[in-house]
PDB file of N, CA and C in Angstrom:
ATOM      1  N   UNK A   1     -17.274 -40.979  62.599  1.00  0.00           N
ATOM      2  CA  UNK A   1     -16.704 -39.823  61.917  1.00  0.00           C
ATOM      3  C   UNK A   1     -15.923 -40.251  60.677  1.00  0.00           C
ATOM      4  N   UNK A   2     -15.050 -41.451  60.782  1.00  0.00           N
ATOM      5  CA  UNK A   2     -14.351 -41.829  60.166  1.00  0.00           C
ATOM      6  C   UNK A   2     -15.061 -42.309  58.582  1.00  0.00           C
ATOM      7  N   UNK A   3     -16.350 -42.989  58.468  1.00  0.00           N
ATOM      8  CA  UNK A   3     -17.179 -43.523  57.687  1.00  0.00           C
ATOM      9  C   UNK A   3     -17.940 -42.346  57.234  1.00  0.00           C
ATOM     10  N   UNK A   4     -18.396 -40.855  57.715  1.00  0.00           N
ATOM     11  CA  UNK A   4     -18.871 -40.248  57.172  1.00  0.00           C
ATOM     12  C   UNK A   4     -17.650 -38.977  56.162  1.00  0.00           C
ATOM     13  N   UNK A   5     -16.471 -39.228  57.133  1.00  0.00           N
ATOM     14  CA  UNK A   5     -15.797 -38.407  56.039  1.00  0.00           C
ATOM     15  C   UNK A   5     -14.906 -39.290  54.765  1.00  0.00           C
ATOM     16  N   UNK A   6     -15.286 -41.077  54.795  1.00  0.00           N
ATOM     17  CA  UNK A   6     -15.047 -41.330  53.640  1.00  0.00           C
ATOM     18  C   UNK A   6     -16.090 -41.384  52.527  1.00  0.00           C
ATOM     19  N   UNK A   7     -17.501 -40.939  53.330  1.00  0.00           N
ATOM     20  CA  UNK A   7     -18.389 -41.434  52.520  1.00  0.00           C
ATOM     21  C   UNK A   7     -18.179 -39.825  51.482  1.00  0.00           C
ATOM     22  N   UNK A   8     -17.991 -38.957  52.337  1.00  0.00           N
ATOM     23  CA  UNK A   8     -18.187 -37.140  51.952  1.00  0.00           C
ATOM     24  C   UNK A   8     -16.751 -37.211  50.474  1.00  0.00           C
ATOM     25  N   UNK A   9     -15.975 -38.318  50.746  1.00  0.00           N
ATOM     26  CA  UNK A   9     -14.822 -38.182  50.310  1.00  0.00           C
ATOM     27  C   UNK A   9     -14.632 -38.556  48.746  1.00  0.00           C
ATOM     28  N   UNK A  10     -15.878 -39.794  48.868  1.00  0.00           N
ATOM     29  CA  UNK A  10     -16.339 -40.445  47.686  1.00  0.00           C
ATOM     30  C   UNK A  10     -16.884 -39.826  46.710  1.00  0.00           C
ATOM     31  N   UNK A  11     -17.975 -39.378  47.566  1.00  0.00           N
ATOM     32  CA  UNK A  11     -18.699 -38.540  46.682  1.00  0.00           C
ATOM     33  C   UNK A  11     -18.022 -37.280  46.519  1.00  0.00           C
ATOM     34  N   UNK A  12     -17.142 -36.428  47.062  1.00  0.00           N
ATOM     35  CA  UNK A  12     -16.653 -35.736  46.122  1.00  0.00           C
ATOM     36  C   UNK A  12     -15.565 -36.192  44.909  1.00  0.00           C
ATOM     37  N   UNK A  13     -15.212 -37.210  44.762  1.00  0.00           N
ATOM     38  CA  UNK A  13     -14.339 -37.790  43.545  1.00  0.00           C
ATOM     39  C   UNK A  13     -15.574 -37.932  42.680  1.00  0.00           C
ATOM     40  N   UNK A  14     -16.635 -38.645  43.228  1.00  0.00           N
ATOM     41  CA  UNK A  14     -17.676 -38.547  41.904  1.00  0.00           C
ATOM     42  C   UNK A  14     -17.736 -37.445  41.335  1.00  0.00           C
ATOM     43  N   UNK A  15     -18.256 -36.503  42.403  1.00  0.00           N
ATOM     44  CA  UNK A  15     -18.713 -35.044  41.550  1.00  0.00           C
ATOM     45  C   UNK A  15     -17.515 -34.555  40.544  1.00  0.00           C
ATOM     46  N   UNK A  16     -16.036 -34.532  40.975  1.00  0.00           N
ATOM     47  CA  UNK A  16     -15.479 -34.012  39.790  1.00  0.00           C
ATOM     48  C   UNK A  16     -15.345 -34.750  38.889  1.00  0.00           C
ATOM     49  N   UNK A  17     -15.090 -36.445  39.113  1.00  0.00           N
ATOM     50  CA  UNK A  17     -15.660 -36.977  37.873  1.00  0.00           C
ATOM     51  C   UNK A  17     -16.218 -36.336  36.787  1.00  0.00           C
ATOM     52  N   UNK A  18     -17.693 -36.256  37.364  1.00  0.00           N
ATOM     53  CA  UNK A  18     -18.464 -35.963  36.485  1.00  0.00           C
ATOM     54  C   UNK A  18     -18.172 -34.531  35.780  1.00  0.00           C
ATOM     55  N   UNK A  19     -18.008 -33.481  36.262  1.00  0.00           N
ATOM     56  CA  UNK A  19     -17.471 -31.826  36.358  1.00  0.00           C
ATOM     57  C   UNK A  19     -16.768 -32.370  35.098  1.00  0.00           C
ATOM     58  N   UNK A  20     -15.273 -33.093  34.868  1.00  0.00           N
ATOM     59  CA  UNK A  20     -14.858 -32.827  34.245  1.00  0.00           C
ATOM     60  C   UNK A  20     -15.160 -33.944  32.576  1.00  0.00           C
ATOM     61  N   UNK A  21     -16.348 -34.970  33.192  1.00  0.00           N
ATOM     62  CA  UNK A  21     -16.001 -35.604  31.998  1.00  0.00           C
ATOM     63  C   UNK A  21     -17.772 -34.746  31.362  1.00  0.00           C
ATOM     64  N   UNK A  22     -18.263 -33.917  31.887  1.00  0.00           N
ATOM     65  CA  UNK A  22     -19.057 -32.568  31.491  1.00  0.00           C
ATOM     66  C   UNK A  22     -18.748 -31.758  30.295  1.00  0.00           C
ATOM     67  N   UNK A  23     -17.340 -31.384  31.150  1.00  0.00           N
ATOM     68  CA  UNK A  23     -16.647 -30.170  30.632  1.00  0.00           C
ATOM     69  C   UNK A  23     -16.574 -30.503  29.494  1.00  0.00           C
ATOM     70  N   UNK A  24     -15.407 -31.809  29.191  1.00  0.00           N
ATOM     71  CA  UNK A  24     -15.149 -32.361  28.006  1.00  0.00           C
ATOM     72  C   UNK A  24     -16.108 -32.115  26.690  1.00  0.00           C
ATOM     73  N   UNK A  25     -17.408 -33.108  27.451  1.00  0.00           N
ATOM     74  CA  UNK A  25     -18.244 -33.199  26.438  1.00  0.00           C
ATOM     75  C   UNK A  25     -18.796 -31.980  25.688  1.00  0.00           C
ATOM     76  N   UNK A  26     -19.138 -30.771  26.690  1.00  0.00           N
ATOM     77  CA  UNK A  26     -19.136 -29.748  25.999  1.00  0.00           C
ATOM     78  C   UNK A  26     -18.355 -29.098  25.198  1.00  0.00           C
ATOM     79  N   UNK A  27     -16.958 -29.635  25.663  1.00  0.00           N
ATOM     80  CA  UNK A  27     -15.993 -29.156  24.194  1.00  0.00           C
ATOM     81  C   UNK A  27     -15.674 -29.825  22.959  1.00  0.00           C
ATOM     82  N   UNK A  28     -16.821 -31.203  23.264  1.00  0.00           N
ATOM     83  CA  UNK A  28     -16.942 -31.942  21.868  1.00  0.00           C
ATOM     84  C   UNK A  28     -17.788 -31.653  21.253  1.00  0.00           C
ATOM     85  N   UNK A  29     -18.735 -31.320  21.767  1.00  0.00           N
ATOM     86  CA  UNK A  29     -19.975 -30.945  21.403  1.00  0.00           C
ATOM     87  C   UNK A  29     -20.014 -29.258  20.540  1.00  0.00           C
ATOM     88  N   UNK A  30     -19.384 -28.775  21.007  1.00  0.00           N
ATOM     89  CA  UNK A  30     -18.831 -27.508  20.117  1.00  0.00           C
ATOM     90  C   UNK A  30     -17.966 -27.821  19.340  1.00  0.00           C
ATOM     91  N   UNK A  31     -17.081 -28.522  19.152  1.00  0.00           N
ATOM     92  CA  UNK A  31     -16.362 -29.002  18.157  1.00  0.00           C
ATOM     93  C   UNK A  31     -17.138 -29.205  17.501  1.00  0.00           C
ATOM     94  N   UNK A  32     -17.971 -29.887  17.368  1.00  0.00           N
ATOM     95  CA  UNK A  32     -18.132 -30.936  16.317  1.00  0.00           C
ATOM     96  C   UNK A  32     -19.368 -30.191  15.335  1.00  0.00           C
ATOM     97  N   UNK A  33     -20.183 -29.142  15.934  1.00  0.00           N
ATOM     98  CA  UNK A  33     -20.760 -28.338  15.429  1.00  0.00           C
ATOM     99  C   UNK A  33     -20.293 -26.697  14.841  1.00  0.00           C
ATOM    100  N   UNK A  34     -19.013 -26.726  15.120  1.00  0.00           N
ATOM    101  CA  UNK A  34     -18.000 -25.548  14.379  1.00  0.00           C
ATOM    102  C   UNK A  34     -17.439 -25.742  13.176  1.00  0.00           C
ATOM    103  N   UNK A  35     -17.142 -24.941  12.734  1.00  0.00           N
ATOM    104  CA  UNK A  35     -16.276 -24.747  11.389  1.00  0.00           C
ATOM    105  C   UNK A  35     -14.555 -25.375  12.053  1.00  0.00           C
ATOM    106  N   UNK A  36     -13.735 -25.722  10.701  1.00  0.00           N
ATOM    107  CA  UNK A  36     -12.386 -25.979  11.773  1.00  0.00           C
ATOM    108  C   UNK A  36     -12.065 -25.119  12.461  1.00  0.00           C
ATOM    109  N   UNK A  37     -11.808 -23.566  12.136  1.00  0.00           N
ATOM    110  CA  UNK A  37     -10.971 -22.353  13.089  1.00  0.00           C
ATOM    111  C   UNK A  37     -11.356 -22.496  14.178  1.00  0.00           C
ATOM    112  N   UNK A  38     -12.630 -22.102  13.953  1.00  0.00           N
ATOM    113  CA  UNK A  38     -13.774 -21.855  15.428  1.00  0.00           C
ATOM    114  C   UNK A  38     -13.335 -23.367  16.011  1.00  0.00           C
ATOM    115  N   UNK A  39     -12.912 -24.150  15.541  1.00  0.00           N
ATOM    116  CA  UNK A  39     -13.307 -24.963  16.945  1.00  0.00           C
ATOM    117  C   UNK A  39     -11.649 -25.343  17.343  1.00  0.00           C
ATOM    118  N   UNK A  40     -10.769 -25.316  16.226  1.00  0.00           N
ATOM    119  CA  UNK A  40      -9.423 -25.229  16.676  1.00  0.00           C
ATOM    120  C   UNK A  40      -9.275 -24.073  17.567  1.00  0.00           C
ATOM    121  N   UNK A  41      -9.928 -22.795  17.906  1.00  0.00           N
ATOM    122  CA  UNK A  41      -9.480 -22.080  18.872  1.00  0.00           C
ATOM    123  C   UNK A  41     -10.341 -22.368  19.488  1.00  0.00           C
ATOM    124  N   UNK A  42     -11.498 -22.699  19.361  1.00  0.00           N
ATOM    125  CA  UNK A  42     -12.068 -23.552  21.367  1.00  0.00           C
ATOM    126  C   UNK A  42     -11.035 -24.420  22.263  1.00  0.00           C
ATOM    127  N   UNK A  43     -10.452 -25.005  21.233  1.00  0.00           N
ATOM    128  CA  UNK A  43     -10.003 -26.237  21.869  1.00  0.00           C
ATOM    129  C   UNK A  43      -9.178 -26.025  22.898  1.00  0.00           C
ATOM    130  N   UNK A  44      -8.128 -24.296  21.725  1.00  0.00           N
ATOM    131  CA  UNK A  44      -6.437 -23.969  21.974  1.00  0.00           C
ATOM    132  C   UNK A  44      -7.153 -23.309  23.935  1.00  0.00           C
ATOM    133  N   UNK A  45      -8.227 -22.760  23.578  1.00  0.00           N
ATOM    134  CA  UNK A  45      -8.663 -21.744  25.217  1.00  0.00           C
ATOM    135  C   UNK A  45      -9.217 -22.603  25.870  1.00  0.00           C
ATOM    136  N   UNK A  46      -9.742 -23.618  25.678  1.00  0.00           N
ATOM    137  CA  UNK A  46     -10.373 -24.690  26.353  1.00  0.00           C
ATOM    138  C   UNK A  46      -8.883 -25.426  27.647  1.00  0.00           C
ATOM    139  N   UNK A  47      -7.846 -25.295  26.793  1.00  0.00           N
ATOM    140  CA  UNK A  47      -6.841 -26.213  27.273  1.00  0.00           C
ATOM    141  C   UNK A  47      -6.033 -25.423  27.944  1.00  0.00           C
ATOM    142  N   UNK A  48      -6.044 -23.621  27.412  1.00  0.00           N
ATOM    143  CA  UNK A  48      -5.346 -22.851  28.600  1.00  0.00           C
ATOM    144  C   UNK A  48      -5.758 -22.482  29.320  1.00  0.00           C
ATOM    145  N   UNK A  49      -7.381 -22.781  29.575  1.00  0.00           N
ATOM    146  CA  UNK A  49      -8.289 -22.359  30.504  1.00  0.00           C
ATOM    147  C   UNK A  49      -7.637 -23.731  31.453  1.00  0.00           C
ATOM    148  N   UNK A  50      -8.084 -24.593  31.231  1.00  0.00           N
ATOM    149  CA  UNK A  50      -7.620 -25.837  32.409  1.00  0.00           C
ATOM    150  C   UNK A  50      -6.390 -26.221  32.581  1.00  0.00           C
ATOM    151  N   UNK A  51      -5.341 -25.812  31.956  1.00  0.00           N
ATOM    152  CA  UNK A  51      -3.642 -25.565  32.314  1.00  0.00           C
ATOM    153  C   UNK A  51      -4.199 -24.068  33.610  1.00  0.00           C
ATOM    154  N   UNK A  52      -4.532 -23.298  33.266  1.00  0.00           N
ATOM    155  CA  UNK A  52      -4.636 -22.147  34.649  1.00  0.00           C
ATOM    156  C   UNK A  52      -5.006 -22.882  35.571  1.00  0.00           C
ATOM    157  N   UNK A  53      -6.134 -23.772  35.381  1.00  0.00           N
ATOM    158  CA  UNK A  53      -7.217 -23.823  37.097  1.00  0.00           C
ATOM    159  C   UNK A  53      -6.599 -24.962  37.441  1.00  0.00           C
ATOM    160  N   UNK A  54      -5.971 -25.565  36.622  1.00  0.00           N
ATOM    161  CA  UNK A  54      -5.573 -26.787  37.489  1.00  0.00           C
ATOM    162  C   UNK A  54      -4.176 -26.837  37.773  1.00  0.00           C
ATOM    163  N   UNK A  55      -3.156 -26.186  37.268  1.00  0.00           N
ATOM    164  CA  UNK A  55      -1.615 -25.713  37.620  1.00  0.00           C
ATOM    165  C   UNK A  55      -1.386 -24.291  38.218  1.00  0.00           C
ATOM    166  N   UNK A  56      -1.574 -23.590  37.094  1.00  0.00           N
ATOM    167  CA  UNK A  56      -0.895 -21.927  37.551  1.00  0.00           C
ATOM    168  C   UNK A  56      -1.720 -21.301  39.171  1.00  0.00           C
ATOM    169  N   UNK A  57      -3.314 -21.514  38.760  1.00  0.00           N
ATOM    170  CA  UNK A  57      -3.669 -20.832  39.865  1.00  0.00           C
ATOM    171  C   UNK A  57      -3.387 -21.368  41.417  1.00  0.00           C
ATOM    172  N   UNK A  58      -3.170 -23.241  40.993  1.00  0.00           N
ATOM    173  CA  UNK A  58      -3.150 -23.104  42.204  1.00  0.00           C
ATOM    174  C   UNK A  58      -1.873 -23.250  42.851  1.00  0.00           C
ATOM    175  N   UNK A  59      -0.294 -23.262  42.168  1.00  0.00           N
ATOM    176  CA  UNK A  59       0.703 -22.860  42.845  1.00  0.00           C
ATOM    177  C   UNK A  59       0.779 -21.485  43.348  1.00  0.00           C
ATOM    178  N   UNK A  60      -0.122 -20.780  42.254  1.00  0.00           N
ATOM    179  CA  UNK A  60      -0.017 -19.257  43.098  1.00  0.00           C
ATOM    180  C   UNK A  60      -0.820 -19.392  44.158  1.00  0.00           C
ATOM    181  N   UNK A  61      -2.056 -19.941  44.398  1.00  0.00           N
ATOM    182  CA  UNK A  61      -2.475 -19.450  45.686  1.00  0.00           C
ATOM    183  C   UNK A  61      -1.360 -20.639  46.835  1.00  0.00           C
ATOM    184  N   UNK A  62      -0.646 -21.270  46.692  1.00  0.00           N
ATOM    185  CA  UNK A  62      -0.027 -21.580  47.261  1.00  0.00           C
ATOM    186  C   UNK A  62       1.673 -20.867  48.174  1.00  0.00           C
ATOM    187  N   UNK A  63       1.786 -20.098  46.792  1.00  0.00           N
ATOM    188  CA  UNK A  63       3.067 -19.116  46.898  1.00  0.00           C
ATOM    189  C   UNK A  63       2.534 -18.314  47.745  1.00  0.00           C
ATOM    190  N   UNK A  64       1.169 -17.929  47.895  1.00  0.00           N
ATOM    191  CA  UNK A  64       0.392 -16.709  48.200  1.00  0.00           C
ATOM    192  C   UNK A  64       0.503 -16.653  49.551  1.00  0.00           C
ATOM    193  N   UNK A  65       0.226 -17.992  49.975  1.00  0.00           N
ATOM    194  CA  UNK A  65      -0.400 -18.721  51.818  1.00  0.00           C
ATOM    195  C   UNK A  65       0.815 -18.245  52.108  1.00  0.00           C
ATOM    196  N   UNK A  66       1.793 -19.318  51.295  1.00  0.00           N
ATOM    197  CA  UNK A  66       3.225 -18.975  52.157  1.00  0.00           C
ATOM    198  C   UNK A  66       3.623 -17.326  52.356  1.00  0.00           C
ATOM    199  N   UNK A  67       4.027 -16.782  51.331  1.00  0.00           N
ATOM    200  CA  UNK A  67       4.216 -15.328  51.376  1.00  0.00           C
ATOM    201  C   UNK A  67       3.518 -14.852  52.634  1.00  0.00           C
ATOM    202  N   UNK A  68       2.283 -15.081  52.801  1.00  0.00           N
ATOM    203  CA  UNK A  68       1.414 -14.424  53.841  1.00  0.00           C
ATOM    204  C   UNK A  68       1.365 -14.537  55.657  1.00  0.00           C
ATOM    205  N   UNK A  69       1.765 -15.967  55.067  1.00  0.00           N
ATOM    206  CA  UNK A  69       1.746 -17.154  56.513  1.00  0.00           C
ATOM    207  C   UNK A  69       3.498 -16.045  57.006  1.00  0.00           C
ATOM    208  N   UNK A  70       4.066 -16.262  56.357  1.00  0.00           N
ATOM    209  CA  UNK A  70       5.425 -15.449  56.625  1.00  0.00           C
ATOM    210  C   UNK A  70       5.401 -13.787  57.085  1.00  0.00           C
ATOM    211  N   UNK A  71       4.907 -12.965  56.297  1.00  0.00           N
ATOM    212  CA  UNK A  71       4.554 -11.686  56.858  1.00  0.00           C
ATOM    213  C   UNK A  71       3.891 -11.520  58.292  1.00  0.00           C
ATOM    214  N   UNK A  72       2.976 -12.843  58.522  1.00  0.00           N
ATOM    215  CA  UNK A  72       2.110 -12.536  59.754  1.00  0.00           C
ATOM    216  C   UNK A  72       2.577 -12.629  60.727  1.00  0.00           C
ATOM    217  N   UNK A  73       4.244 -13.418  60.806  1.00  0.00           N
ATOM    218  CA  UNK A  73       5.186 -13.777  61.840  1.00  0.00           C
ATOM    219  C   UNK A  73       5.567 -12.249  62.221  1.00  0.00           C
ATOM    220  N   UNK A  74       6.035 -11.791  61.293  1.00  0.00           N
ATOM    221  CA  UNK A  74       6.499 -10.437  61.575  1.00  0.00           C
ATOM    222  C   UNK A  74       6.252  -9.085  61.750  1.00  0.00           C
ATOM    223  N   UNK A  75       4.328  -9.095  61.626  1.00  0.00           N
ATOM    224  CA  UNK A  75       3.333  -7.749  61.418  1.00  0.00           C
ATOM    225  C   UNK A  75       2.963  -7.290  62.628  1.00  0.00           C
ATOM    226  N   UNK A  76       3.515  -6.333  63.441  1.00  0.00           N
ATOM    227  CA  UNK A  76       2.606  -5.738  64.308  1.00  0.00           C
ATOM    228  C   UNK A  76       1.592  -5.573  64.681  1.00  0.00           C
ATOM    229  N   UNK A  77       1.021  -4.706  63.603  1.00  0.00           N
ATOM    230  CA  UNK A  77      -0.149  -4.408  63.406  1.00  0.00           C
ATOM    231  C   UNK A  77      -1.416  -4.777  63.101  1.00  0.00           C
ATOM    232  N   UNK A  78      -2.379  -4.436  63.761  1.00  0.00           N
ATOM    233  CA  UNK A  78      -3.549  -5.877  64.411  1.00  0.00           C
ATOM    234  C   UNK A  78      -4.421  -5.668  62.580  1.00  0.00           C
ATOM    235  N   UNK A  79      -4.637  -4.218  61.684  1.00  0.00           N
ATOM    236  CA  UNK A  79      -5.065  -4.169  60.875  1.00  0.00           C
ATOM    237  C   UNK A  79      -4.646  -5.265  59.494  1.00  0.00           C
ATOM    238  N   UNK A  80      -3.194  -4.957  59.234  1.00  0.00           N
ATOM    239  CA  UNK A  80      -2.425  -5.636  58.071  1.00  0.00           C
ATOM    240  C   UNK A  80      -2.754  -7.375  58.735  1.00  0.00           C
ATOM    241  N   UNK A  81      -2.326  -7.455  60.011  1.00  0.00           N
ATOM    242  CA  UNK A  81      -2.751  -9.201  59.867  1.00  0.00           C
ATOM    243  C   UNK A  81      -4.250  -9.951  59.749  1.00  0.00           C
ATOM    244  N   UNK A  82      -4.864  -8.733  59.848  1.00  0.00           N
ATOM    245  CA  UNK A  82      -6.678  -9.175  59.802  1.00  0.00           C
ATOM    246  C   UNK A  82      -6.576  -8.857  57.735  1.00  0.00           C
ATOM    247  N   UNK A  83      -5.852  -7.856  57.215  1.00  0.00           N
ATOM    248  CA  UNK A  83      -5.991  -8.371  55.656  1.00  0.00           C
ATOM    249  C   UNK A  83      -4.954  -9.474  55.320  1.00  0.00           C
ATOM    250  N   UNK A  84      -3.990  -9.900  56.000  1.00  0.00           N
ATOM    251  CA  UNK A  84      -3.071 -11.281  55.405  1.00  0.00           C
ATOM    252  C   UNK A  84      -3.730 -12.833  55.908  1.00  0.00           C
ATOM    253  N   UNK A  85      -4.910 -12.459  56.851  1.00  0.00           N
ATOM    254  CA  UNK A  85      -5.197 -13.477  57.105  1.00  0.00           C
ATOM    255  C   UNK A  85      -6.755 -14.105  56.696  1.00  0.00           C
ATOM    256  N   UNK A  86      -7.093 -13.083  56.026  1.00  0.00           N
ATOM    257  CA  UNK A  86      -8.228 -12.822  54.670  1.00  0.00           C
ATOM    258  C   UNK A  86      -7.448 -13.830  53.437  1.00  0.00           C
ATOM    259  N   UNK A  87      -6.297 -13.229  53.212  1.00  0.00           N
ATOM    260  CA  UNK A  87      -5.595 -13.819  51.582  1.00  0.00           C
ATOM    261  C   UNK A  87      -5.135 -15.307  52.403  1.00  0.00           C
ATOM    262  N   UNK A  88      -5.333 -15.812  53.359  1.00  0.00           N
ATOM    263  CA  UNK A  88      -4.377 -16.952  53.276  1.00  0.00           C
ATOM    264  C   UNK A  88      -5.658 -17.679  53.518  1.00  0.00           C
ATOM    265  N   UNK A  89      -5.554 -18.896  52.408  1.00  0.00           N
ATOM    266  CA  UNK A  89      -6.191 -20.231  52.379  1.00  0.00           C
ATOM    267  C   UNK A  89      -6.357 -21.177  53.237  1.00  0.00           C
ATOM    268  N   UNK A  90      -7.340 -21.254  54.079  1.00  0.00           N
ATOM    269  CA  UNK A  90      -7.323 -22.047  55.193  1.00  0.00           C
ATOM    270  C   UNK A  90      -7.038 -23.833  54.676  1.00  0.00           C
ATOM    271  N   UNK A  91      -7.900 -24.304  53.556  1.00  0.00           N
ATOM    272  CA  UNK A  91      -7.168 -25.581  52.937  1.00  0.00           C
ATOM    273  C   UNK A  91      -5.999 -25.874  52.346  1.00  0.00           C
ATOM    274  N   UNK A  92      -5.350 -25.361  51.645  1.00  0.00           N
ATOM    275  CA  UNK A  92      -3.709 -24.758  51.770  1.00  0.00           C
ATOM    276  C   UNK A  92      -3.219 -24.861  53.363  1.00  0.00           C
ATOM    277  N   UNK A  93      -3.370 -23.911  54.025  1.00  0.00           N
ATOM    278  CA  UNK A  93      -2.729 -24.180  55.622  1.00  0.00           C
ATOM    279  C   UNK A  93      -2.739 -25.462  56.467  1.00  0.00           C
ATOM    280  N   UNK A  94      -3.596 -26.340  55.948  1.00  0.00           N
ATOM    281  CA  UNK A  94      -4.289 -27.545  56.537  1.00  0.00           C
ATOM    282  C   UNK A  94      -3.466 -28.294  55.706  1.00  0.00           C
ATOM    283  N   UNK A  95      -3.171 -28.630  54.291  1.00  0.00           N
ATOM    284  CA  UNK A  95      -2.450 -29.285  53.668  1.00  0.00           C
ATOM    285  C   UNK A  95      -0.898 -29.413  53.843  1.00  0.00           C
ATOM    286  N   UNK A  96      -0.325 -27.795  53.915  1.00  0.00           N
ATOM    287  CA  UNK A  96       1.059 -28.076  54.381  1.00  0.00           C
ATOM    288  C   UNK A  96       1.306 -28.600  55.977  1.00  0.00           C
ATOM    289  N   UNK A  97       0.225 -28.188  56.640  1.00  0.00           N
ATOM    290  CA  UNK A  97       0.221 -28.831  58.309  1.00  0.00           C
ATOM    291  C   UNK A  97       0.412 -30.370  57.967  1.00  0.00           C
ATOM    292  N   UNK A  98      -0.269 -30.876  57.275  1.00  0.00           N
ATOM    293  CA  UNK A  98      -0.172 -32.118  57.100  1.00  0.00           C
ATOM    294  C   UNK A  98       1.031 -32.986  56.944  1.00  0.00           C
ATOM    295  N   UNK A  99       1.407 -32.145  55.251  1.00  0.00           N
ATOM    296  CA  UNK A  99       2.567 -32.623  55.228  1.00  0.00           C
ATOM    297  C   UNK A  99       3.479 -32.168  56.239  1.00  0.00           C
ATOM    298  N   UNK A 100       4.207 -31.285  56.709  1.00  0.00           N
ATOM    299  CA  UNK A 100       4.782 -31.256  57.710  1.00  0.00           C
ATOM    300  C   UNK A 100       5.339 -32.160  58.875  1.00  0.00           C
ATOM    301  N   UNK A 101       4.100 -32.843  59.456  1.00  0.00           N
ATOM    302  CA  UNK A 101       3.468 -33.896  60.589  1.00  0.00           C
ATOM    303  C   UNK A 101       3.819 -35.347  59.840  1.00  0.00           C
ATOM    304  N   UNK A 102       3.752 -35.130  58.762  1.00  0.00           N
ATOM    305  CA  UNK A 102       4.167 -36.281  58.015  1.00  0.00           C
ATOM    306  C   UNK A 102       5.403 -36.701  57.453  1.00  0.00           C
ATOM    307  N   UNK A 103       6.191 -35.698  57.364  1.00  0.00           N
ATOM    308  CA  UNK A 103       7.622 -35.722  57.346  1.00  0.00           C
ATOM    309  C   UNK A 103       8.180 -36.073  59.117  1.00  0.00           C
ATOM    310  N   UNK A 104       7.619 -35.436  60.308  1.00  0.00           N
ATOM    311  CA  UNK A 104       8.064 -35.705  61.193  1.00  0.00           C
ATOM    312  C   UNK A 104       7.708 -37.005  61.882  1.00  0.00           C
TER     313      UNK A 104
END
């Protein structure tokens, strides 16, 4: 088990490897065939596009788990915890379990 989830582990570092040294190239590659504006504002959305996906979104879906993980302590109702337990991130839940176990 141990050898197949480092092998699964590897190869996903490759794949984003590659994902992002992709991405890049496509935003050189439009550069370099734009006028300056056009490609000074690829660049400016290029970079707040990957400031979102790689910071903002994912402390929010993190704020999100928690917020949710918290309501479900306290919800009665069998409906509202079948939609809070829709919004909460099962890899998120697995990550703070972790740390957790790892502080103790």
């Amino acid at each position: 088990m141990r050898k197949i989830a480092k092998i699964k582990t590897i190869f996903a570092y490759i794949l984003i490897l590659f994902i992002v040294v992709a991405s890049h190239y496509i935003v050189l590659v439009i550069f370099a065939n734009s006028d300056a504006d056009e490609a000074r504002n690829w660049a400016t959305n290029y970079l707040m596009s990957l400031g979102q996906d790689m910071g903002v979104s994912q402390m929010f879906k993190v704020l999100l788990t928690i917020v949710c993980l918290r309501m479900m302590i306290n919800v009665k109702g069998s409906k509202l915890k079948k939609l809070l337990r829709h919004l909460v991130d099962p890899v998120t839940v697995r990550a703070m379990a972790m740390v957790v176990m790892l502080k103790n």
